[in-house]
Protein backbone atom coordinates (compact mmCIF):
# COMPACT_ATOMS: atom_id res chain seq x y z
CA UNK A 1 35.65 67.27 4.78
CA UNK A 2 36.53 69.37 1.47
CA UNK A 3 38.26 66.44 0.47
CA UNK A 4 35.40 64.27 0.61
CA UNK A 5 32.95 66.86 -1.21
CA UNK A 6 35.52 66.98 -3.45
CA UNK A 7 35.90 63.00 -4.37
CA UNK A 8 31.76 63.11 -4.08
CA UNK A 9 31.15 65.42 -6.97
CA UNK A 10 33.76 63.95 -9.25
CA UNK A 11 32.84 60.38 -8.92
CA UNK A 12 29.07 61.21 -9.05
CA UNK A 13 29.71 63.70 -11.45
CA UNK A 14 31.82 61.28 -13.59
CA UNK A 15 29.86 57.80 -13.19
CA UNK A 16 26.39 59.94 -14.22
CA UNK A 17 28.67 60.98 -17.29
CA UNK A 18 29.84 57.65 -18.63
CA UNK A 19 26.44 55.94 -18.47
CA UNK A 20 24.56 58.26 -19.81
CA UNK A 21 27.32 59.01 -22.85
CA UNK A 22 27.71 54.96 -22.97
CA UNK A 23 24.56 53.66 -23.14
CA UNK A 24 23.19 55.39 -26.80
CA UNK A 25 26.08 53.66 -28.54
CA UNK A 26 25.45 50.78 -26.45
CA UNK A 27 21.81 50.39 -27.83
CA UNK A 28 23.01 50.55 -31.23
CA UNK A 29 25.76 47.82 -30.69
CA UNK A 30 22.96 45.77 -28.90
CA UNK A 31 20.45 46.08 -31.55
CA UNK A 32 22.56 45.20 -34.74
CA UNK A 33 23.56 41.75 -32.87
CA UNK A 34 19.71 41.22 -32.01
CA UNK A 35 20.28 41.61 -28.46
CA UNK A 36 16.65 42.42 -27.83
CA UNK A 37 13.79 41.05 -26.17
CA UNK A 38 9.95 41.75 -26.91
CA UNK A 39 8.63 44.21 -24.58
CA UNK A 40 5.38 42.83 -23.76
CA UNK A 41 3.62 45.24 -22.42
CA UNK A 42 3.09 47.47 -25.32
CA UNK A 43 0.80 46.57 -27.92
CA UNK A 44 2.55 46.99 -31.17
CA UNK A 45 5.86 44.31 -31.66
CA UNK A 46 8.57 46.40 -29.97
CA UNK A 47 11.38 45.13 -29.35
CA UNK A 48 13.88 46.16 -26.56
CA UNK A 49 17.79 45.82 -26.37
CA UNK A 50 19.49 44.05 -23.61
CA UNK A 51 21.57 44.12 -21.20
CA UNK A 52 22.11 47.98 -20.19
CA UNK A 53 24.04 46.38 -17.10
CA UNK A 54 26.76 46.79 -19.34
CA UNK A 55 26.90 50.97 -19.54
CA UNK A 56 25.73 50.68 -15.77
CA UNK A 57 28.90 48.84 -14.39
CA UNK A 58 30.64 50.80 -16.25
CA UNK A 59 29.47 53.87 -14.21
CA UNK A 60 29.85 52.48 -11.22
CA UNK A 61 32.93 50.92 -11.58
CA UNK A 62 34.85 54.12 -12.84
CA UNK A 63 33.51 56.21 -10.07
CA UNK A 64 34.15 53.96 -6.99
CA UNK A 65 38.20 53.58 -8.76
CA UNK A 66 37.96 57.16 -8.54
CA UNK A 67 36.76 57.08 -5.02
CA UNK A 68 39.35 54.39 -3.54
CA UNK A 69 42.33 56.85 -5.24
CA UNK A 70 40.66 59.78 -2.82
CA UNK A 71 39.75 57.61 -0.08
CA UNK A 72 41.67 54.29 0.34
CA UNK A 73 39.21 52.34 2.21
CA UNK A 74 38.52 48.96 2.12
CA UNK A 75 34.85 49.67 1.98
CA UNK A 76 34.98 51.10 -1.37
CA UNK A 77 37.16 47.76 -2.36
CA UNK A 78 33.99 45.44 -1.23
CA UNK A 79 31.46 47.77 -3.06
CA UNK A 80 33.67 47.74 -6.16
CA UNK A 81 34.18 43.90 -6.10
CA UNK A 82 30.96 42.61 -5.07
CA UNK A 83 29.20 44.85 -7.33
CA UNK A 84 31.32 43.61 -9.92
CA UNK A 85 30.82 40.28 -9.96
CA UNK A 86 26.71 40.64 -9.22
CA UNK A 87 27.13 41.91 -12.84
CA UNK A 88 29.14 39.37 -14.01
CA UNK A 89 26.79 36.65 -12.39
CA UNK A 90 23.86 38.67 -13.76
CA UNK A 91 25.17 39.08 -17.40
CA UNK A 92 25.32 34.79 -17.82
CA UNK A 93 21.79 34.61 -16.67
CA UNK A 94 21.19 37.17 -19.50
CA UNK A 95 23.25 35.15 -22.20
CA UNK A 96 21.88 31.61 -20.93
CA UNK A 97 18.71 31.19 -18.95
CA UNK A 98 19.81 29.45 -15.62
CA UNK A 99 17.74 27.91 -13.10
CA UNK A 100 16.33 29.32 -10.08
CA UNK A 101 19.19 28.20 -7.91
CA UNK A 102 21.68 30.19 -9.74
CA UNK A 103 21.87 33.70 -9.00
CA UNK A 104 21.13 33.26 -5.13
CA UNK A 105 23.91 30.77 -4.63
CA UNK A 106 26.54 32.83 -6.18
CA UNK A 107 25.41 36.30 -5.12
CA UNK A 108 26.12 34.85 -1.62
CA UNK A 109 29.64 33.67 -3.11
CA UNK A 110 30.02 37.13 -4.41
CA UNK A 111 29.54 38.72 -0.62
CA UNK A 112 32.25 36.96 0.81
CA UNK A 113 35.28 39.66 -0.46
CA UNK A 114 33.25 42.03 2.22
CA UNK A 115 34.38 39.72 4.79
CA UNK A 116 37.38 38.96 3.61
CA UNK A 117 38.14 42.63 3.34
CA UNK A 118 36.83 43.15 6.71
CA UNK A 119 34.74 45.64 5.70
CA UNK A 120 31.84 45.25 8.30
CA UNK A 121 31.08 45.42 11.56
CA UNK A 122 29.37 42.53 13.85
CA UNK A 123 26.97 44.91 15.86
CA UNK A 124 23.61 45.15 14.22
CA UNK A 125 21.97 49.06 15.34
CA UNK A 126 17.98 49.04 15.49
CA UNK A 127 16.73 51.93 16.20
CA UNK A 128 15.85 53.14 19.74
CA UNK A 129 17.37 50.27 20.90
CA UNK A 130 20.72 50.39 20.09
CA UNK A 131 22.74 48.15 18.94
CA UNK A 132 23.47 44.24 19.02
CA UNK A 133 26.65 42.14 18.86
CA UNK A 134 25.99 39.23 16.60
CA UNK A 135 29.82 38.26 15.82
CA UNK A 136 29.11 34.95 14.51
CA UNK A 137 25.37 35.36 12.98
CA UNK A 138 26.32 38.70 10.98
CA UNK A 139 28.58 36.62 9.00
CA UNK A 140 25.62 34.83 7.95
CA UNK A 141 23.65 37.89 7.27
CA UNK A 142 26.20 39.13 4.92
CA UNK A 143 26.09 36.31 3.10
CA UNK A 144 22.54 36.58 3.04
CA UNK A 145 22.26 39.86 2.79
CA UNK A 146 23.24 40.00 -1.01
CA UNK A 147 21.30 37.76 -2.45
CA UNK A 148 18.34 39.38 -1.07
CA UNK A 149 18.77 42.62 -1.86
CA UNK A 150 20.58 41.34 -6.00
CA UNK A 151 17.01 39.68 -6.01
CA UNK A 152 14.37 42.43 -4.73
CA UNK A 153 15.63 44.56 -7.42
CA UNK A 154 15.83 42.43 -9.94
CA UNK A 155 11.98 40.91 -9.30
CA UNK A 156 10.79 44.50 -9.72
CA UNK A 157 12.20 44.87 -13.12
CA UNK A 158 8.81 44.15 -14.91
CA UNK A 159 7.80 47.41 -16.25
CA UNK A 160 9.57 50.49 -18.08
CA UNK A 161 12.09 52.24 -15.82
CA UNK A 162 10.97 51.04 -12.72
CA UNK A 163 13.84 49.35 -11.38
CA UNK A 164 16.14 52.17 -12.04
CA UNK A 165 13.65 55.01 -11.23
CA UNK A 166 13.18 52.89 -7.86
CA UNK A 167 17.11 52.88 -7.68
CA UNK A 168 17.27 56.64 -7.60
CA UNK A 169 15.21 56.92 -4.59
CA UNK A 170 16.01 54.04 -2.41
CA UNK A 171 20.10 55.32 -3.24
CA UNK A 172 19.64 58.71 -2.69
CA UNK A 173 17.44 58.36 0.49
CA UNK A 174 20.37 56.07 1.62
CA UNK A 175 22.77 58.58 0.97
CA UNK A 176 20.70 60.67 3.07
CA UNK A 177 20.26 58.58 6.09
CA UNK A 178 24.20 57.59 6.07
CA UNK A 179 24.52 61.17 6.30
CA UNK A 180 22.70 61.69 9.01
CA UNK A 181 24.02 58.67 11.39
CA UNK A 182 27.37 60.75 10.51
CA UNK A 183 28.80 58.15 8.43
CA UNK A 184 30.15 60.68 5.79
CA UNK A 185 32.87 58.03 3.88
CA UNK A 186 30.21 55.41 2.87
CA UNK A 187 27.58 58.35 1.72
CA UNK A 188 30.26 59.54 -0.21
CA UNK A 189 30.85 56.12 -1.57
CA UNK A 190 27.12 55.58 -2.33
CA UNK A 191 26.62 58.70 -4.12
CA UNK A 192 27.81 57.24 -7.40
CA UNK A 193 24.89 54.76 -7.30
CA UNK A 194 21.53 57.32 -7.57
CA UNK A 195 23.75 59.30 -10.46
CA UNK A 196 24.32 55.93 -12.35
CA UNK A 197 20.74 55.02 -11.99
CA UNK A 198 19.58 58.37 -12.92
CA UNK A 199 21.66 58.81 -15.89
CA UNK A 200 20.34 54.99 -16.77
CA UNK A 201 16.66 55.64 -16.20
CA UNK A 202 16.77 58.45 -18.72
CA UNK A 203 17.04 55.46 -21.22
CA UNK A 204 14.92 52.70 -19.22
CA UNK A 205 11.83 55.28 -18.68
CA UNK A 206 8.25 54.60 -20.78
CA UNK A 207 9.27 53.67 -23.55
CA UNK A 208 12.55 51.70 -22.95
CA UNK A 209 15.47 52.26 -25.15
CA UNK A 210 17.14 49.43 -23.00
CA UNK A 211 16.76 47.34 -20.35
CA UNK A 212 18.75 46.40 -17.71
CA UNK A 213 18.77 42.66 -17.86
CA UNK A 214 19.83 40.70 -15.16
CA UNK A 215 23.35 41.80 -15.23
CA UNK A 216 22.22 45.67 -14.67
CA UNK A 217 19.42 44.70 -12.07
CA UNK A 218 21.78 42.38 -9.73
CA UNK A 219 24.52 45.11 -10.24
CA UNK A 220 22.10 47.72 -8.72
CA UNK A 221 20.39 45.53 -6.16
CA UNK A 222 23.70 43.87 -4.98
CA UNK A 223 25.38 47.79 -4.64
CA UNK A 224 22.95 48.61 -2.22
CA UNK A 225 23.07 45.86 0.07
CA UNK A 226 26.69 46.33 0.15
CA UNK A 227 26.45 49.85 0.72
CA UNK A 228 23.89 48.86 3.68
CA UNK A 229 26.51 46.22 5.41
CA UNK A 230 29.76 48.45 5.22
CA UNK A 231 27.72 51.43 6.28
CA UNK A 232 25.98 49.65 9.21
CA UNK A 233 22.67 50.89 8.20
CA UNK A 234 21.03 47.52 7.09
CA UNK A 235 17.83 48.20 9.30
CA UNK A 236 17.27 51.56 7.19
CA UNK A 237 17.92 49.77 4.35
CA UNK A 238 15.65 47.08 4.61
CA UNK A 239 13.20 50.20 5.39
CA UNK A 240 14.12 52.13 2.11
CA UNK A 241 13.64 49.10 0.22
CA UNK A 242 10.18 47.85 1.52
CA UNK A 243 8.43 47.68 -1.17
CA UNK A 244 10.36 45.67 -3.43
CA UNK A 245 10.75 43.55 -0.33
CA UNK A 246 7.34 43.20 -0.14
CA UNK A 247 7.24 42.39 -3.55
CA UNK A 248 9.97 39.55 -3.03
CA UNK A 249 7.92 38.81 -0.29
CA UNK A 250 4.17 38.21 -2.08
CA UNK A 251 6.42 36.33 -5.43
CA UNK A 252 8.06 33.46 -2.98
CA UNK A 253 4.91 32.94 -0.51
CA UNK A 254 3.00 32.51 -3.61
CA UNK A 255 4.79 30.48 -5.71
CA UNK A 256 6.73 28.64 -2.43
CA UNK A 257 9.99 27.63 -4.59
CA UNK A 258 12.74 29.66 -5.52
CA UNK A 259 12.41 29.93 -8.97
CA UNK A 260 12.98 31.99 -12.55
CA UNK A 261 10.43 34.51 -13.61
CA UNK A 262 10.73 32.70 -16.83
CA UNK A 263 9.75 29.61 -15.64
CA UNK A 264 5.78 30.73 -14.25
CA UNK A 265 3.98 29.67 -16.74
CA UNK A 266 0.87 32.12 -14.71
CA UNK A 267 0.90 35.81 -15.17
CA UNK A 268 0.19 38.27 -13.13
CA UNK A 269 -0.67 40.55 -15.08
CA UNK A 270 -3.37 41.04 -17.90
CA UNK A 271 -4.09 43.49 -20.91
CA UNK A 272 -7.29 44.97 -21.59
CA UNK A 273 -8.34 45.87 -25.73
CA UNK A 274 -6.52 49.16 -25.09
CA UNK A 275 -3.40 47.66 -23.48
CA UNK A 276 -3.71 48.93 -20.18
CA UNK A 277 -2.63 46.29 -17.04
CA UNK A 278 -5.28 44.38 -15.05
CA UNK A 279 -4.96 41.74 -12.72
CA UNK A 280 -5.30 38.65 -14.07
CA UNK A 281 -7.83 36.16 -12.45
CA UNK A 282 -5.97 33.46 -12.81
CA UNK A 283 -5.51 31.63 -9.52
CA UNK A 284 -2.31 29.64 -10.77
CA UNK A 285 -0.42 33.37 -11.42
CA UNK A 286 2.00 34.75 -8.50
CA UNK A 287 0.99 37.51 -6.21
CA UNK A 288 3.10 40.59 -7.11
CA UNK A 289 3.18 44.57 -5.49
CA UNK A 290 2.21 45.51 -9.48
CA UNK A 291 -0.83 42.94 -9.71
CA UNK A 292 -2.28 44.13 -5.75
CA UNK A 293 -1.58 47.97 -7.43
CA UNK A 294 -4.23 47.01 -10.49
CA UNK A 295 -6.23 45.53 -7.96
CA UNK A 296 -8.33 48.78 -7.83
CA UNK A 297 -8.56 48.70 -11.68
CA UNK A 298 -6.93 49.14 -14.76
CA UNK A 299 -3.83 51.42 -15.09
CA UNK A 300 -1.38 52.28 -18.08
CA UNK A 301 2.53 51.35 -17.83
CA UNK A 302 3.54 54.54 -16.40
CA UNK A 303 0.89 54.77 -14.15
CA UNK A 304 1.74 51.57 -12.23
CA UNK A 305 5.39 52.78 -12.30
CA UNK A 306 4.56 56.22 -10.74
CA UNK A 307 2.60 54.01 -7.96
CA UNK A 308 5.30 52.32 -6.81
CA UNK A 309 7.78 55.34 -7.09
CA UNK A 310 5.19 56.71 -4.79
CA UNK A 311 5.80 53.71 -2.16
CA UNK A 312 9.38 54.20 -3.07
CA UNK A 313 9.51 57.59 -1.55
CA UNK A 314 6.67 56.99 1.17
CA UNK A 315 9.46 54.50 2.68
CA UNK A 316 11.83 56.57 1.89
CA UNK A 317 10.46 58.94 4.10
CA UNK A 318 10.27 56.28 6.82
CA UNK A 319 13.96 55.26 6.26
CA UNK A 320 14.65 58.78 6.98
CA UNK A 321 12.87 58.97 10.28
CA UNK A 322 14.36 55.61 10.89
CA UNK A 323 17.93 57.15 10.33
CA UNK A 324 17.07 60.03 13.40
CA UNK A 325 15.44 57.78 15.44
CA UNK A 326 18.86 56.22 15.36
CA UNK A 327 21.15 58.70 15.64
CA UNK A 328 19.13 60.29 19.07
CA UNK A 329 19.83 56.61 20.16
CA UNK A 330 23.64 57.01 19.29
């Protein structure tokens, strides 16, 4: 056990350290090769470097080599490699637009070293009811499994900070509910994922120094989900990450095609003379969690982001309760 604390602070302590000593340089180095994009919601021309993915793999992947030379599990291997190459899958989208097809066929590619590693197991746990032995299916649902969650994150990357700011919750209430199904390893191992969005958001937050891009966002998203399959806690998961789900959710029933954010030609979301966000009343726009939040009126940036931090922790909450309902099962 003091081993593990031990490996836990340094490779939180360490990836939390790189990003956030990484990422100023990495704005300038961004920024004087015109690496930026417009940020459009803020009323003056700024423009906005990109991608951060780049400090943010960093972080991770520093920690989790720190973690495997404590540890030695194959887990840690499947986080590392996955993760990995959601970044490097993410970081061509962000050089050279791809279609919609692109990141969700090879994000499933990018799940199979979990299997290969055999870093899983086949029985499913739901809470109450214990658990079920899918052998053949759950090698589907890893394959799945990454994809979905690369994607959720990266289709609630529309405003200042709030993908990485949602990061820090949904990781850290993870953490928490590995913890408590006594699955101490893989809470060690996801540790390094809140600190690494944390030290990121202190750059993403209103105003953004940086954003993630695609390469950051997959990076984050596709962590998680492989933190959810090697832990065995993909039900409290799924919980934790509701509403970005839902999100995912409201974007493909809407628009009923896989497809690139880039490529709706609809918005969602409209300004009013003193920039604030409204929802747009155009029919041919996507239905998003941010334009059913401004349903109820105009808000500012950080307003809308402080909504859905406060769904972020409300599910949280219920990942939490989730996480004892299963361990009085167990």
């Amino acid at each position: 056990m003091i081993d593990l604390v031990i490996s836990a602070a340094i490779s939180s302590i360490v990836g939390f350290v790189v990003v956030l000593v990484m990422t100023p340089p990495l704005i300038k180095f961004l920024a004087k090769r015109n690496m930026a994009v417009k940020d459009m919601n803020k009323k003056e021309n700024v423009m906005v470097v990109r991608p951060g993915g780049i400090s943010i793999i960093a972080g991770i992947i520093v920690s989790e080599i720190i973690l495997y030379a404590f540890l030695q599990l194959n887990e840690i291997l499947a986080i590392l490699i996955t993760t990995t190459a959601a970044f490097a899958i993410g970081y061509v989208d962000d050089r050279k637009v791809m279609g919609g097809w692109f990141k969700p066929a090879t994000l499933a590619i990018a799940a199979i070293p979990i299997i290969l590693l055999g870093a899983y197991d086949t029985d499913l746990a739901f809470p109450l009811f214990g658990e079920v032995q899918i052998p053949a299916l759950y090698l589907a649902l890893i394959v799945l499994m990454i994809p979905i969650t690369g994607n959720t994150i990266n289709s609630i990357d529309v405003l200042n900070g709030v993908a990485s700011g949602f990061m820090v919750i949904a990781s850290f209430t993870l953490t928490i509910c590995l913890i408590i199904v006594q699955n101490y390893e893989i809470a060690v191992a996801s540790l390094p994922l809140g600190f690494v969005s944390l030290a990121f958001y202190k750059y993403h937050k209103v105003p953004s120094k940086i954003f993630p891009g695609d390469s950051g966002a997959l990076a984050l998203g596709a962590m998680y989900g492989v933190i959810a399959i090697v832990g065995g806690v993909e039900i409290i998961a799924a919980v934790a990450l509701l509403p970005a789900v839902i999100n995912s959710f409201l974007f493909l029933s809407s628009v009923k095609r896989i497809v690139e954010h880039r490529e709706i030609k609809g918005k969602p979301v409209e300004h009013t003379e003193d920039f604030k966000l409204k929802a747009t009343t155009d029919e041919t726009a996507p239905i998003t969690l941010v334009r059913l939040i401004l349903a109820g009126g105009p808000l500012s940036e950080k307003q809308v982001g402080f909504a859905i931090f406060k769904l972020a922790i409300f599910s949280g909450i219920l990942a939490i309760i989730t996480a004892f309902m299963m361990e009085i099962k167990l």
